[in-house]
Protein backbone atom coordinates (compact mmCIF):
# COMPACT_ATOMS: atom_id res chain seq x y z
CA UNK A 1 -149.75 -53.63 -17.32
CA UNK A 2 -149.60 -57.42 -17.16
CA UNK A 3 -147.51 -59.29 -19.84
CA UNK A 4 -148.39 -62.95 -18.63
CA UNK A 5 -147.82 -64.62 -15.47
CA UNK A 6 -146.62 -62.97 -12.57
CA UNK A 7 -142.71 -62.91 -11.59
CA UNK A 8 -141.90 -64.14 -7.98
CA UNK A 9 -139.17 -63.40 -6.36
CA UNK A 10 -137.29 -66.86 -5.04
CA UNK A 11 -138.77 -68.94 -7.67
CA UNK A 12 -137.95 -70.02 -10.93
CA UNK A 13 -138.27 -67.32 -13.30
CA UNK A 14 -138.95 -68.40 -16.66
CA UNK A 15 -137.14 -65.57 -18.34
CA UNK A 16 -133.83 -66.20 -16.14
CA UNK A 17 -131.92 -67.64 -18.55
CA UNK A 18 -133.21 -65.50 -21.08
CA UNK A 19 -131.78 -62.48 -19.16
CA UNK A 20 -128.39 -64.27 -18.60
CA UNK A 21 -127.49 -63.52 -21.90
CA UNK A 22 -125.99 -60.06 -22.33
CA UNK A 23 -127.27 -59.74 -25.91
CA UNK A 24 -130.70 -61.50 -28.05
CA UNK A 25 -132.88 -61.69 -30.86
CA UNK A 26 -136.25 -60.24 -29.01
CA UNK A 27 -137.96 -63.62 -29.79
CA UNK A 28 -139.56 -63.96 -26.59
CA UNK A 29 -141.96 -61.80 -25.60
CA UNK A 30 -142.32 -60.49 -21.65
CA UNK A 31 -143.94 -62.72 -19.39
CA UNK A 32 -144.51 -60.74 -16.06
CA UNK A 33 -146.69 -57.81 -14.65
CA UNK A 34 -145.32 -54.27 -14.75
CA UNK A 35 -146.94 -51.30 -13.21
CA UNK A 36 -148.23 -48.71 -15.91
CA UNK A 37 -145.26 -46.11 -14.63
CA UNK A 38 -142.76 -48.84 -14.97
CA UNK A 39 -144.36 -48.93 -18.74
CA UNK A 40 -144.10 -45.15 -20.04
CA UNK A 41 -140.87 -45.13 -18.15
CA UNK A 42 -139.33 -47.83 -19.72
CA UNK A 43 -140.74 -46.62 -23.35
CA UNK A 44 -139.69 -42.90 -22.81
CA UNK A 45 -135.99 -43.89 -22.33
CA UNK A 46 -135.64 -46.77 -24.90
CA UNK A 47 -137.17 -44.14 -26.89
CA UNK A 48 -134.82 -41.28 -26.44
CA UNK A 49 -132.00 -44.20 -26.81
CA UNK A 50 -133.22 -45.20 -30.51
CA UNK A 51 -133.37 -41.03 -31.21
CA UNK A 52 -129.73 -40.68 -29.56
CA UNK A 53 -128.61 -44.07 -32.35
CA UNK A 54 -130.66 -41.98 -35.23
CA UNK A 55 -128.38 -38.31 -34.08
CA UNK A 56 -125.42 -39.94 -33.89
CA UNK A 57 -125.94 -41.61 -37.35
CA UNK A 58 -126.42 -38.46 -38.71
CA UNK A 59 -123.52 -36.53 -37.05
CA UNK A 60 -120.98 -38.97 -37.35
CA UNK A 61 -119.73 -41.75 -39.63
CA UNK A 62 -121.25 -45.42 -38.46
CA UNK A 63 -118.67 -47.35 -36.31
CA UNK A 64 -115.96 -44.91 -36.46
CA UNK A 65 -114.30 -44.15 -32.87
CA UNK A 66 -116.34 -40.93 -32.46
CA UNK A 67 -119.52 -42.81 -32.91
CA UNK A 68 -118.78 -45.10 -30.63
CA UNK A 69 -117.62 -44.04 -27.84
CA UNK A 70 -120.80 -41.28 -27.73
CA UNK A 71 -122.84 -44.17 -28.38
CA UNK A 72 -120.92 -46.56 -25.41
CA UNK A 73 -121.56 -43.57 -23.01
CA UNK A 74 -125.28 -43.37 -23.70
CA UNK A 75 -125.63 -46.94 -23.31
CA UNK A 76 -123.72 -47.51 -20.26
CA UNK A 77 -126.75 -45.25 -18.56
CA UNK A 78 -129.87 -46.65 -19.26
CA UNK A 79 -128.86 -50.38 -21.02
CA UNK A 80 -126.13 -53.40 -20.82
CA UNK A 81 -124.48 -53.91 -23.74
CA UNK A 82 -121.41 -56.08 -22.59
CA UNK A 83 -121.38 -58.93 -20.75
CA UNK A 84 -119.75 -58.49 -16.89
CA UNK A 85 -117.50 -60.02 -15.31
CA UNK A 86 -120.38 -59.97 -12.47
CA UNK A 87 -123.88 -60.54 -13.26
CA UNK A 88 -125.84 -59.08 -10.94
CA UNK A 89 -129.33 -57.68 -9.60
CA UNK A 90 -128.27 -54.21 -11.34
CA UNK A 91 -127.05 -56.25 -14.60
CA UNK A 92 -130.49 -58.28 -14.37
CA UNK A 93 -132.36 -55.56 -14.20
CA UNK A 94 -130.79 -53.51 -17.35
CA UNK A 95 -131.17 -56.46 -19.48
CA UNK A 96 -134.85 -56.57 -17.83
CA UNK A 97 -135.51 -53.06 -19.14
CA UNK A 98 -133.75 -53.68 -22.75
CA UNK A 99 -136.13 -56.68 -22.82
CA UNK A 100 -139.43 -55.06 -22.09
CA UNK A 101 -138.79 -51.37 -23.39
CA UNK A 102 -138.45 -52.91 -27.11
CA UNK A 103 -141.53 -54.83 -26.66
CA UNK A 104 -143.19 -51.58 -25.58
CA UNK A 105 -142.03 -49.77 -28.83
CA UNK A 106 -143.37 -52.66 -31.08
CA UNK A 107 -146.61 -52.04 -30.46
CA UNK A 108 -146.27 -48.52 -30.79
CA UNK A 109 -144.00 -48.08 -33.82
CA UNK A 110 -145.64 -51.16 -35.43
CA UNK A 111 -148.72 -49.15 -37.24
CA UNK A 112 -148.05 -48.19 -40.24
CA UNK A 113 -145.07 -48.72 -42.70
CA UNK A 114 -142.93 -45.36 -41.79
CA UNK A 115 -142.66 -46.25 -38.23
CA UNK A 116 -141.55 -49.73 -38.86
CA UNK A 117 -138.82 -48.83 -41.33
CA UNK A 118 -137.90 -46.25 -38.82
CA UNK A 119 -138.17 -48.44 -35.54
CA UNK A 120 -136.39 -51.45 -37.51
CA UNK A 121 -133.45 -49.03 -38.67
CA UNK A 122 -132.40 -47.66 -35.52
CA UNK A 123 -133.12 -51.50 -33.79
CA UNK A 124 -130.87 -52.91 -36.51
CA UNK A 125 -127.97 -50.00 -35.99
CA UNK A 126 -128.04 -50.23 -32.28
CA UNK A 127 -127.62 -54.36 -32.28
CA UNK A 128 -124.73 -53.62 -34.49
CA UNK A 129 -123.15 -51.72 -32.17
CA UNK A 130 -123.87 -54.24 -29.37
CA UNK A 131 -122.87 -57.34 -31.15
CA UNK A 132 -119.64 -56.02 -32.68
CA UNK A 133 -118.43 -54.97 -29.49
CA UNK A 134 -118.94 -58.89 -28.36
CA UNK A 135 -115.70 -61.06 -28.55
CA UNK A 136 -115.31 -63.60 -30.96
CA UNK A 137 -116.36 -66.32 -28.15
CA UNK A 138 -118.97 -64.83 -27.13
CA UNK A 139 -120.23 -63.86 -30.56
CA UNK A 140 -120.16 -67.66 -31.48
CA UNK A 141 -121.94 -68.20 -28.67
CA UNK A 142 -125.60 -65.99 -29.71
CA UNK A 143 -125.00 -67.87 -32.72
CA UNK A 144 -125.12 -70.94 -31.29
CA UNK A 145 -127.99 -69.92 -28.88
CA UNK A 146 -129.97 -68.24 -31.61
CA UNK A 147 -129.77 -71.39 -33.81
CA UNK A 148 -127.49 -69.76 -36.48
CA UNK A 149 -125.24 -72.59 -36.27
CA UNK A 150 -121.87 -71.04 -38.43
CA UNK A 151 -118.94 -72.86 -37.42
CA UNK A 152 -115.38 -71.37 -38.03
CA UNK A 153 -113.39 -73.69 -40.28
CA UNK A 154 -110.19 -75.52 -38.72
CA UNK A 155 -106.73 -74.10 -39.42
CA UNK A 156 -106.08 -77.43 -41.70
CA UNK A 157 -108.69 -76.12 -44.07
CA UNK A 158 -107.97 -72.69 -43.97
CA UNK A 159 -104.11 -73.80 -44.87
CA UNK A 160 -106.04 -75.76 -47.35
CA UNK A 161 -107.64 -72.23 -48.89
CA UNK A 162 -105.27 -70.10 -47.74
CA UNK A 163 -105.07 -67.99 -51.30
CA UNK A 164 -108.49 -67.75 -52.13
CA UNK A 165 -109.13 -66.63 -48.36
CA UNK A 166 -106.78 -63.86 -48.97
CA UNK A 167 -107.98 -62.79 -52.28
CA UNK A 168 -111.50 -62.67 -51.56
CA UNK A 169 -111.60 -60.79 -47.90
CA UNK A 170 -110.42 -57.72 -47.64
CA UNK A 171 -108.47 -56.70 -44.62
CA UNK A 172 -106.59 -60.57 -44.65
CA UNK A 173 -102.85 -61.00 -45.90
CA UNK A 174 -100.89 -63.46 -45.71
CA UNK A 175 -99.49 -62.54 -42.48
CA UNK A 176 -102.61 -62.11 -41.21
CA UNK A 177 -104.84 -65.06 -42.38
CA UNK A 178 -104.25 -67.81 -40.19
CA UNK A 179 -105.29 -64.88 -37.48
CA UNK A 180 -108.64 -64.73 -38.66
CA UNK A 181 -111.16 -66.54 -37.64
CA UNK A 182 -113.66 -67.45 -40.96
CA UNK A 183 -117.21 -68.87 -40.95
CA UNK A 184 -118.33 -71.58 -43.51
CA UNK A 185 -122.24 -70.70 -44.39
CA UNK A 186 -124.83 -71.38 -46.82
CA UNK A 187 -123.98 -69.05 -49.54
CA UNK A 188 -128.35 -68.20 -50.12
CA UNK A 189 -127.57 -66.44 -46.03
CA UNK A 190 -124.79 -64.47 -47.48
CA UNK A 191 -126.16 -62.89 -50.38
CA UNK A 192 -125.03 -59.31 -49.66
CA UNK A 193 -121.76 -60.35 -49.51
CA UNK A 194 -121.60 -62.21 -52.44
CA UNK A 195 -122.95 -59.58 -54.28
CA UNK A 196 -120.39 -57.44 -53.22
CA UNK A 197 -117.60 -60.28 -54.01
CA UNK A 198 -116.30 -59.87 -50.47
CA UNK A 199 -116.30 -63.51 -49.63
CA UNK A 200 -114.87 -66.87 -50.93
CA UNK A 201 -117.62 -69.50 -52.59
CA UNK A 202 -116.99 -73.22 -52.45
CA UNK A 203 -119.55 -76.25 -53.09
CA UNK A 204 -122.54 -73.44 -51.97
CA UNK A 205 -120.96 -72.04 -49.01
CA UNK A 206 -119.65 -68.77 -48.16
CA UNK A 207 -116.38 -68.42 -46.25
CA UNK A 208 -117.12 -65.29 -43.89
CA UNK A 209 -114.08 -63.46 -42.37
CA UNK A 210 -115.16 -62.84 -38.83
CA UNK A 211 -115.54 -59.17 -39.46
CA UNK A 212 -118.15 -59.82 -42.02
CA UNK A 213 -120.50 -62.28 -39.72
CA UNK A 214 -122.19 -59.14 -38.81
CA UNK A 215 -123.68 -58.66 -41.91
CA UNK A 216 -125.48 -62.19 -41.65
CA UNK A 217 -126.24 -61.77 -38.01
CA UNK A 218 -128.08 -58.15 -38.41
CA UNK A 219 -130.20 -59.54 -41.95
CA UNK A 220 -131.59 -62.39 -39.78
CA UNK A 221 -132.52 -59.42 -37.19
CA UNK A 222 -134.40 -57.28 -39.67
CA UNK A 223 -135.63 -60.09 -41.15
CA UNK A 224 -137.35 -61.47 -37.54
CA UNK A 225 -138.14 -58.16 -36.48
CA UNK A 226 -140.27 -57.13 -39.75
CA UNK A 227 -142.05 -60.50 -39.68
CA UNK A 228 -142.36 -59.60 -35.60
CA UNK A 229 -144.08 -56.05 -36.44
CA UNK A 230 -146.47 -57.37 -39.17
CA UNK A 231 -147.68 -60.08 -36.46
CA UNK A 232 -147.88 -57.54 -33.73
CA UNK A 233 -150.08 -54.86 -36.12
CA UNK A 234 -152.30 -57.64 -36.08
CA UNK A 235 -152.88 -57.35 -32.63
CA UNK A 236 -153.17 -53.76 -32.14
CA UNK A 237 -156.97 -54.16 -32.15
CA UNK A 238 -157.27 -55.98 -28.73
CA UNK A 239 -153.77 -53.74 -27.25
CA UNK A 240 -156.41 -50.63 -28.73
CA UNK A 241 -159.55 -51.50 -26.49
CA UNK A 242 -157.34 -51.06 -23.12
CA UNK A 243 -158.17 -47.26 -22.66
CA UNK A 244 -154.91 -46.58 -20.34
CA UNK A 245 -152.54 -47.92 -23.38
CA UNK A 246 -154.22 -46.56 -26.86
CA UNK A 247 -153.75 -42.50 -25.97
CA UNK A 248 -149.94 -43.36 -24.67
CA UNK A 249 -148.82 -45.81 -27.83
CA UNK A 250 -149.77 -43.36 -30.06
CA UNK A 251 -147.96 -40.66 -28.14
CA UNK A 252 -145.17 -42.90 -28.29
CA UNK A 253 -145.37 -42.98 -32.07
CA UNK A 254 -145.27 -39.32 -32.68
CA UNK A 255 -143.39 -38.39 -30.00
CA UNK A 256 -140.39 -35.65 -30.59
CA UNK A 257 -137.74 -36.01 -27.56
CA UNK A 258 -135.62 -33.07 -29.29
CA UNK A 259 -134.59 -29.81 -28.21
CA UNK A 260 -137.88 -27.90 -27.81
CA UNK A 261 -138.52 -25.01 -30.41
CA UNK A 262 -141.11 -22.79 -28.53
CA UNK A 263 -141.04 -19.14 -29.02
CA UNK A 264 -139.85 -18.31 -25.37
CA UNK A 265 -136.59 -19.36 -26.37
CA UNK A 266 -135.89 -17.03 -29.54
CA UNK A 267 -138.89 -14.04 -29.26
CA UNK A 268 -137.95 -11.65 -31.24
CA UNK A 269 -135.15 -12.57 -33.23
CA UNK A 270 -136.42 -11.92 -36.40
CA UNK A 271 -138.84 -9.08 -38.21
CA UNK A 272 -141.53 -9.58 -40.46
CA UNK A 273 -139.40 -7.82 -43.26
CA UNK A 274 -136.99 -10.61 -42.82
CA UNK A 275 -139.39 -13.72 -43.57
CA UNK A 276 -138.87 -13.49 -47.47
CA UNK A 277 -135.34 -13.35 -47.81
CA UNK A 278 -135.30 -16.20 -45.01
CA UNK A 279 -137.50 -18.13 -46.29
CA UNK A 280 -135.05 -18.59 -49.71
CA UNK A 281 -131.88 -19.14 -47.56
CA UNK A 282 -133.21 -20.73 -44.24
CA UNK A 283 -136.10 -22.56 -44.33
CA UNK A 284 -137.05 -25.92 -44.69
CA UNK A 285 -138.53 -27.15 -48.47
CA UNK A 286 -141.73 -27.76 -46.59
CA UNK A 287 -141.92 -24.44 -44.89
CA UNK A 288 -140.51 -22.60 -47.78
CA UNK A 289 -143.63 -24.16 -49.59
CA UNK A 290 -146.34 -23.29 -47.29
CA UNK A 291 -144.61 -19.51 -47.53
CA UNK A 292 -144.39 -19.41 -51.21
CA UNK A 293 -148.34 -20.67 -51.60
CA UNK A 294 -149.47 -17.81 -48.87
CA UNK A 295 -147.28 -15.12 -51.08
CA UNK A 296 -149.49 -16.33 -54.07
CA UNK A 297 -152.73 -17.48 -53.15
CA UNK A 298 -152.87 -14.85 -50.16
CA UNK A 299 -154.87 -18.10 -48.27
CA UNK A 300 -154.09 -20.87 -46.72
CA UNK A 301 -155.82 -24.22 -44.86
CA UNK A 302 -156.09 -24.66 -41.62
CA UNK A 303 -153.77 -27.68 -41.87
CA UNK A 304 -151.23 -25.18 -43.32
CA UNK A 305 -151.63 -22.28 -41.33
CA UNK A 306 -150.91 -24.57 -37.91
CA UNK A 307 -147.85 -25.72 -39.33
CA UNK A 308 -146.54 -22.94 -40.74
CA UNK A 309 -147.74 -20.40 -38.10
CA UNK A 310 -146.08 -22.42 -35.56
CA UNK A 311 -142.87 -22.58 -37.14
CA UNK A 312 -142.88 -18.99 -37.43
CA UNK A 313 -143.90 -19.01 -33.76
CA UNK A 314 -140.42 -21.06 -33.46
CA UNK A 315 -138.29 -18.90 -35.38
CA UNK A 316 -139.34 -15.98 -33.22
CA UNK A 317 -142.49 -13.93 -34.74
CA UNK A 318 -144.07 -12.56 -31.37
CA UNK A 319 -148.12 -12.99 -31.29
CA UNK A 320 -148.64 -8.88 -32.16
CA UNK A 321 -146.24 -9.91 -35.17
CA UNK A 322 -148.32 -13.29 -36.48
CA UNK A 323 -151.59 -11.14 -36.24
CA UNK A 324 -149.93 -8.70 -38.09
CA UNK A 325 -148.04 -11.06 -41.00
CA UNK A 326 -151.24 -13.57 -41.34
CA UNK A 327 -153.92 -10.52 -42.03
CA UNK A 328 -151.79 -8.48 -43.95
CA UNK A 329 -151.52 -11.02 -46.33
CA UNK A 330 -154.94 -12.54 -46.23
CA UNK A 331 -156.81 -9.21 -46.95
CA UNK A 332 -154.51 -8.90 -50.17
CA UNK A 333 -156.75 -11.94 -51.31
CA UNK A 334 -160.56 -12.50 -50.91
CA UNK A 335 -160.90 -11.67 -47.04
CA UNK A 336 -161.87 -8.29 -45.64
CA UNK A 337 -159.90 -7.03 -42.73
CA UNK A 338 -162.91 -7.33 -40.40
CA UNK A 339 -163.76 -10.90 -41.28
CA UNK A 340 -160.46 -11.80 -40.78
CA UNK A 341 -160.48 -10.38 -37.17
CA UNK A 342 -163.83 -12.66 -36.76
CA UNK A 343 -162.48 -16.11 -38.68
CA UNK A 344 -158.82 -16.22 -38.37
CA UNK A 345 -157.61 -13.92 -35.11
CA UNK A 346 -159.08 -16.65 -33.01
CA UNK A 347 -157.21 -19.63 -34.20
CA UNK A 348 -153.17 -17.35 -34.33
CA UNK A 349 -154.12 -16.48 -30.44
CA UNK A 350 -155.09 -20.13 -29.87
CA UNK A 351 -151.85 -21.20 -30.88
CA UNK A 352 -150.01 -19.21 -28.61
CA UNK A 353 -151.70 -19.97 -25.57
CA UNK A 354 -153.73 -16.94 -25.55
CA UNK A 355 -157.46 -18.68 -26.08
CA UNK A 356 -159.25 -21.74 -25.15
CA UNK A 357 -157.58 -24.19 -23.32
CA UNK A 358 -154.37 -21.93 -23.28
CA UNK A 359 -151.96 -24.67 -24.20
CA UNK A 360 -148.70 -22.59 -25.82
CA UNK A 361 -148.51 -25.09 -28.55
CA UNK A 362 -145.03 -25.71 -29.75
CA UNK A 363 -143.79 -26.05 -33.15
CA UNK A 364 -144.13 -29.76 -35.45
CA UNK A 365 -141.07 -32.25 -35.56
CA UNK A 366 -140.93 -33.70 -38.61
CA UNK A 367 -142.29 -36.75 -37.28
CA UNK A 368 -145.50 -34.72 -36.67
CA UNK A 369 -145.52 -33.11 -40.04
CA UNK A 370 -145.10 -36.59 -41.76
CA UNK A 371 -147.47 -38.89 -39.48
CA UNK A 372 -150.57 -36.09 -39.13
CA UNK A 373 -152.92 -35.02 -40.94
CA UNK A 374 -151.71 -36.07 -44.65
CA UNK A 375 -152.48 -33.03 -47.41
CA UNK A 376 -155.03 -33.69 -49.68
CA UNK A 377 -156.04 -31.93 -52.95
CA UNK A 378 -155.53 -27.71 -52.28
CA UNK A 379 -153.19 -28.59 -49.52
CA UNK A 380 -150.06 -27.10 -48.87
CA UNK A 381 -148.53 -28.68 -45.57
CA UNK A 382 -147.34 -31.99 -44.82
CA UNK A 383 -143.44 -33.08 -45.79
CA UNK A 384 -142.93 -32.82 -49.94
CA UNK A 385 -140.61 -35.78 -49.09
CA UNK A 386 -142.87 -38.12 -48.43
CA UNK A 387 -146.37 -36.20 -49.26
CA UNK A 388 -145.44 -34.87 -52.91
CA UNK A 389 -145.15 -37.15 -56.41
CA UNK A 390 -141.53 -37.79 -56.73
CA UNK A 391 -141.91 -36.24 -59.98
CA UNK A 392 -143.23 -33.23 -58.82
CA UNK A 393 -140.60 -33.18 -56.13
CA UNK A 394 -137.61 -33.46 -58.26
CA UNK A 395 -138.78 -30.50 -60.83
CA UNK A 396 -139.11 -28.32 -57.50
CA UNK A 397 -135.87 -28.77 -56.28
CA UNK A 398 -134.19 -28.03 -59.77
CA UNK A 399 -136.56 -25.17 -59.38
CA UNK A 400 -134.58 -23.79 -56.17
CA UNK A 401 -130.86 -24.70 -58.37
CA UNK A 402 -130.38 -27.81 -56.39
CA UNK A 403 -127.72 -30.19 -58.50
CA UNK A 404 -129.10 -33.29 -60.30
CA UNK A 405 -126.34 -35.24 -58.31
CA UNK A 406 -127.91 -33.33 -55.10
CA UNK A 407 -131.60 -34.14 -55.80
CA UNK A 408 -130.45 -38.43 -55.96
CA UNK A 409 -128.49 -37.39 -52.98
CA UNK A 410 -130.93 -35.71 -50.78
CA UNK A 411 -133.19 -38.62 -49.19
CA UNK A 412 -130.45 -39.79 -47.81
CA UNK A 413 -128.45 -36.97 -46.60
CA UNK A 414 -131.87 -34.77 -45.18
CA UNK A 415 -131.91 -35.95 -41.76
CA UNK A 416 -132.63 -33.87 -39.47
CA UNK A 417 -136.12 -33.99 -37.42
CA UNK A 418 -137.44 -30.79 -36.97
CA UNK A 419 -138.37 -28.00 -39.49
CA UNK A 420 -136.85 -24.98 -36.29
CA UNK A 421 -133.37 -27.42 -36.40
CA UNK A 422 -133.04 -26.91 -39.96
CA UNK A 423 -133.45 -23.34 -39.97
CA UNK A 424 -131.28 -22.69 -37.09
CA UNK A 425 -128.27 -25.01 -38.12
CA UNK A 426 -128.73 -22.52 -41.30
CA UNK A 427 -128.41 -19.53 -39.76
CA UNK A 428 -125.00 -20.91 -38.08
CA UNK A 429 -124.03 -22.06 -41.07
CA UNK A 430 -124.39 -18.67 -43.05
CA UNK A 431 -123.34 -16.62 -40.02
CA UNK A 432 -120.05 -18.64 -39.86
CA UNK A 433 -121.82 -20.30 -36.21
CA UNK A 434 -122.78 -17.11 -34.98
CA UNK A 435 -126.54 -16.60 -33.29
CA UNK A 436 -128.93 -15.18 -36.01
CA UNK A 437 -127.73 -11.67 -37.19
CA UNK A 438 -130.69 -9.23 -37.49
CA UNK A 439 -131.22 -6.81 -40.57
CA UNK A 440 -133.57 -4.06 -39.22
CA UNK A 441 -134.22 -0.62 -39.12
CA UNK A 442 -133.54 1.66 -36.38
CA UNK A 443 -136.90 2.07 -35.09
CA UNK A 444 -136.61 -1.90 -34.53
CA UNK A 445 -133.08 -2.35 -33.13
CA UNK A 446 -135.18 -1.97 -29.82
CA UNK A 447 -135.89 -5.73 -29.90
CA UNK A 448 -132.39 -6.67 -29.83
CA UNK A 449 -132.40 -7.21 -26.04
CA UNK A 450 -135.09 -9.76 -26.58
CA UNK A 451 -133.34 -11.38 -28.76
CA UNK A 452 -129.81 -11.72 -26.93
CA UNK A 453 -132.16 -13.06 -23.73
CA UNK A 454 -133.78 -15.97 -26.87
CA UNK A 455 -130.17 -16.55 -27.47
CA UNK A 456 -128.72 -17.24 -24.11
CA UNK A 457 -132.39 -18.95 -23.07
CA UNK A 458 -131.70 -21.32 -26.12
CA UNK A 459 -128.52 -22.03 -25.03
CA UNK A 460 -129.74 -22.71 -21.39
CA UNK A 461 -132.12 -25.25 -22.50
CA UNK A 462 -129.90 -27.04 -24.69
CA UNK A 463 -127.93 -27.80 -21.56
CA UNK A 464 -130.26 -28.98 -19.78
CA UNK A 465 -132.28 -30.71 -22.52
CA UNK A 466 -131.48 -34.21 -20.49
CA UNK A 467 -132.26 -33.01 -17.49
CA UNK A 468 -135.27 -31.80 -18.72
CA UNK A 469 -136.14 -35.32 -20.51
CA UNK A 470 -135.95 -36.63 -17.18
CA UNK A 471 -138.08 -34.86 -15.39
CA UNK A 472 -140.71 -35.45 -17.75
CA UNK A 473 -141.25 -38.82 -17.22
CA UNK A 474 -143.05 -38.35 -14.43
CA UNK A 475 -145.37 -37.05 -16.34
CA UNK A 476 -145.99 -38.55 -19.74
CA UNK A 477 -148.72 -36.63 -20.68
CA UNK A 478 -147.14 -33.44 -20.06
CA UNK A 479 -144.01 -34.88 -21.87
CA UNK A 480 -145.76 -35.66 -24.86
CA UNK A 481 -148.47 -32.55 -24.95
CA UNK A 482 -148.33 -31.53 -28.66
CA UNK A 483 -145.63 -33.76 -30.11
């Protein structure tokens, strides 16, 4: 894939100095030839990196030790993120791949709203992370070079304001202050802050402790980057005519580099008697939607019976078990027993490898549900999050006795990525961690075999998941089959 000119080794590089910086705005775009391998490489594993910033956000508190030490120890394998002592061929070529793998990802995650906000979020969390753990020198210095030219004040003047320095940032006594380094800037770049009264205002400028500078730094990011995505969707017409990159970018976009929720791993782990009472406790609002319109309309669309059949593919119904759940409640509506063996058999044995091309498809990320097929009118599928009228939305969650303080709460707190996750990080919850506990019969306790193999197969590939990830970019397409 060529990005400009070509680089030659024991010449001038144009991008040189660029790369001697350990940290940068993205402003310049690549200007060198890469092979198409070195391309899906490079996007696979800056894209796992952006989904291992979005976990960690959700599992632990932002900047706490926790966070960043699991973040440090992803980074230190694939990126740099601190300037060395050394810098090197390896260091040249880590900032290389930090370089080109975000450029990659802007053309893919640039097409429509959702994947910007999401791109720019986990692009704005992960600079965080790398500038804060800068020095104060060096973090002067990307100022400098990025033309955000904050100068710290001079101990005379910050003798000079000693008391209003103290009053107005937190964190600064007056043991402390003359510690502190502080940053005089146009109050109109420091708006947040002075919103928040965190920060001293003089003759229109701010005074920044040198904690705070972050918060300018990371608003002139977002603010670059969005402009840089809108510019780059403009593009996307001539990037689209290239036949090799159209077909991987928008794999990229809907990719899922999760744990893999395919029914090999839990087979028979539930029975069909169980689905109800699951489906109340354990499932996801979107899944627990598509169930509650097939209970009552005995029917539904094709759109809804791939997502939902595959998520009950996920959760463990065996193929003799979907056949059995989707016609036993189909023929309770308007379709015979032997038209559903001609119109709908097909399609449940398709998904399951069992007919035409014989692809075992796996179940949808939320990614997929969200960025796919959008429901239209006498739809059930898609994600009520972003698919259903807020309105709408809010009266069905009071519906299932969620709190009004839950129901502002729960855009921000529902983040996990796949519908399977949330039903399994359910069952552990109600089963006080333990694997799912089944409720059967004695004539069906005969399955429980199957289901301690699902268990400790589960476990298995949630050990190797990274291994796993790595072997698969070898092969893209394979990687991304069914995302």
């Amino acid at each position: 894939m060529q990005f400009g000119g070509r680089r030659k080794k024991n010449s001038i590089n144009p991008q040189s100095e660029l790369y001697g910086q350990h940290l940068q705005f993205y402003g310049q775009p690549p200007l060198e030839n890469i092979s198409l391998s070195e391309f899906e490489t490079f996007a696979v594993e800056r894209l796992k990196l952006l989904k291992t910033v979005e976990n960690l956000g959700v599992s632990h508190v932002k900047l706490t030790d926790l966070y960043i030490s699991k973040l440090e120890k992803e980074l230190k394998l694939v990126y740099s993120y601190r300037k060395n002592d050394f810098y090197g061929p390896t260091e040249y070529e880590k900032r290389r791949k930090d370089h080109i793998s975000h450029f990659i990802l802007r053309l893919a995650y640039c097409q429509t709203e959702d994947l910007r906000r999401w791109f720019i979020q986990q692009e704005v969390d992960l600079f965080r992370f790398r500038f804060n753990d800068l020095d104060p020198k060096q973090q002067l210095e990307f100022l400098h070079k990025n033309n955000l030219r904050y100068d710290t004040i001079s101990s005379e003047e910050k003798l000079k304001l000693k008391d209003q320095l103290i009053n107005s940032s937190f964190g600064v006594s007056g043991i402390t202050v003359m510690e502190h380094e502080f940053y005089k800037v146009p109050f109109q770049d420091a708006l947040d802050l002075v919103r928040l009264r965190k920060v001293y205002l003089k003759q229109g400028y701010a005074y920044i402790p040198h904690q705070d500078i972050v918060t300018i730094v990371l608003n002139d990011f977002r603010t670059r980057l969005s402009k840089a995505l809108a510019l780059t969707a403009r593009s996307l017409p001539a990037v689209h005519s290239d036949e090799r990159l159209q077909p991987l970018l928008n794999h990229l976009s809907h990719a899922y580099v999760g744990q893999d929720y395919s029914i090999q791993k839990n087979v028979g782990k539930i029975s069909l008697d169980q689905i109800d009472s699951l489906s109340g406790k354990s499932f996801p609002l979107c899944m627990r939607q598509l169930h509650q319109s097939l209970r009552e309309n005995h029917h539904l669309r094709h759109g809804g019976r791939m997502q939902y059949g595959l998520f009950l593919k996920g959760i463990g119904l065996s193929l003799e078990q979907a056949l059995q759940f989707w016609k036993m409640e189909f023929i309770r509506g308007k379709v015979d027993a032997d038209k559903f063996d001609k119109a709908y058999a097909y399609s449940i044995r398709h998904m399951f490898g069992k007919e035409g091309k014989r692809t075992d498809y796996t179940p949808y990320s939320c990614m997929k549900v969200i960025l796919s097929n959008p429901p239209s009118q006498g739809d059930h599928h898609g994600c009520p999050f972003r698919h259903s009228d807020p309105e709408l939305l809010k009266q069905k969650l009071q519906v299932y006795k969620v709190s009004p303080s839950g129901i502002n709460q729960v855009d921000s707190s529902f983040s996990l990525n796949h519908p399977n996750q949330y039903f399994l990080e359910s069952q552990k919850l109600l089963g006080g961690g333990k694997d799912i506990k089944r409720e059967m019969d004695a004539p069906q306790r005969s399955q429980e075999n199957a289901a301690s193999k699902g268990s400790t197969a589960t476990q298995e590939v949630a050990a190797n998941t990274s291994q796993h990830l790595a072997e698969m970019t070898e092969d893209l397409d394979s990687f991304f089959q069914d995302a």
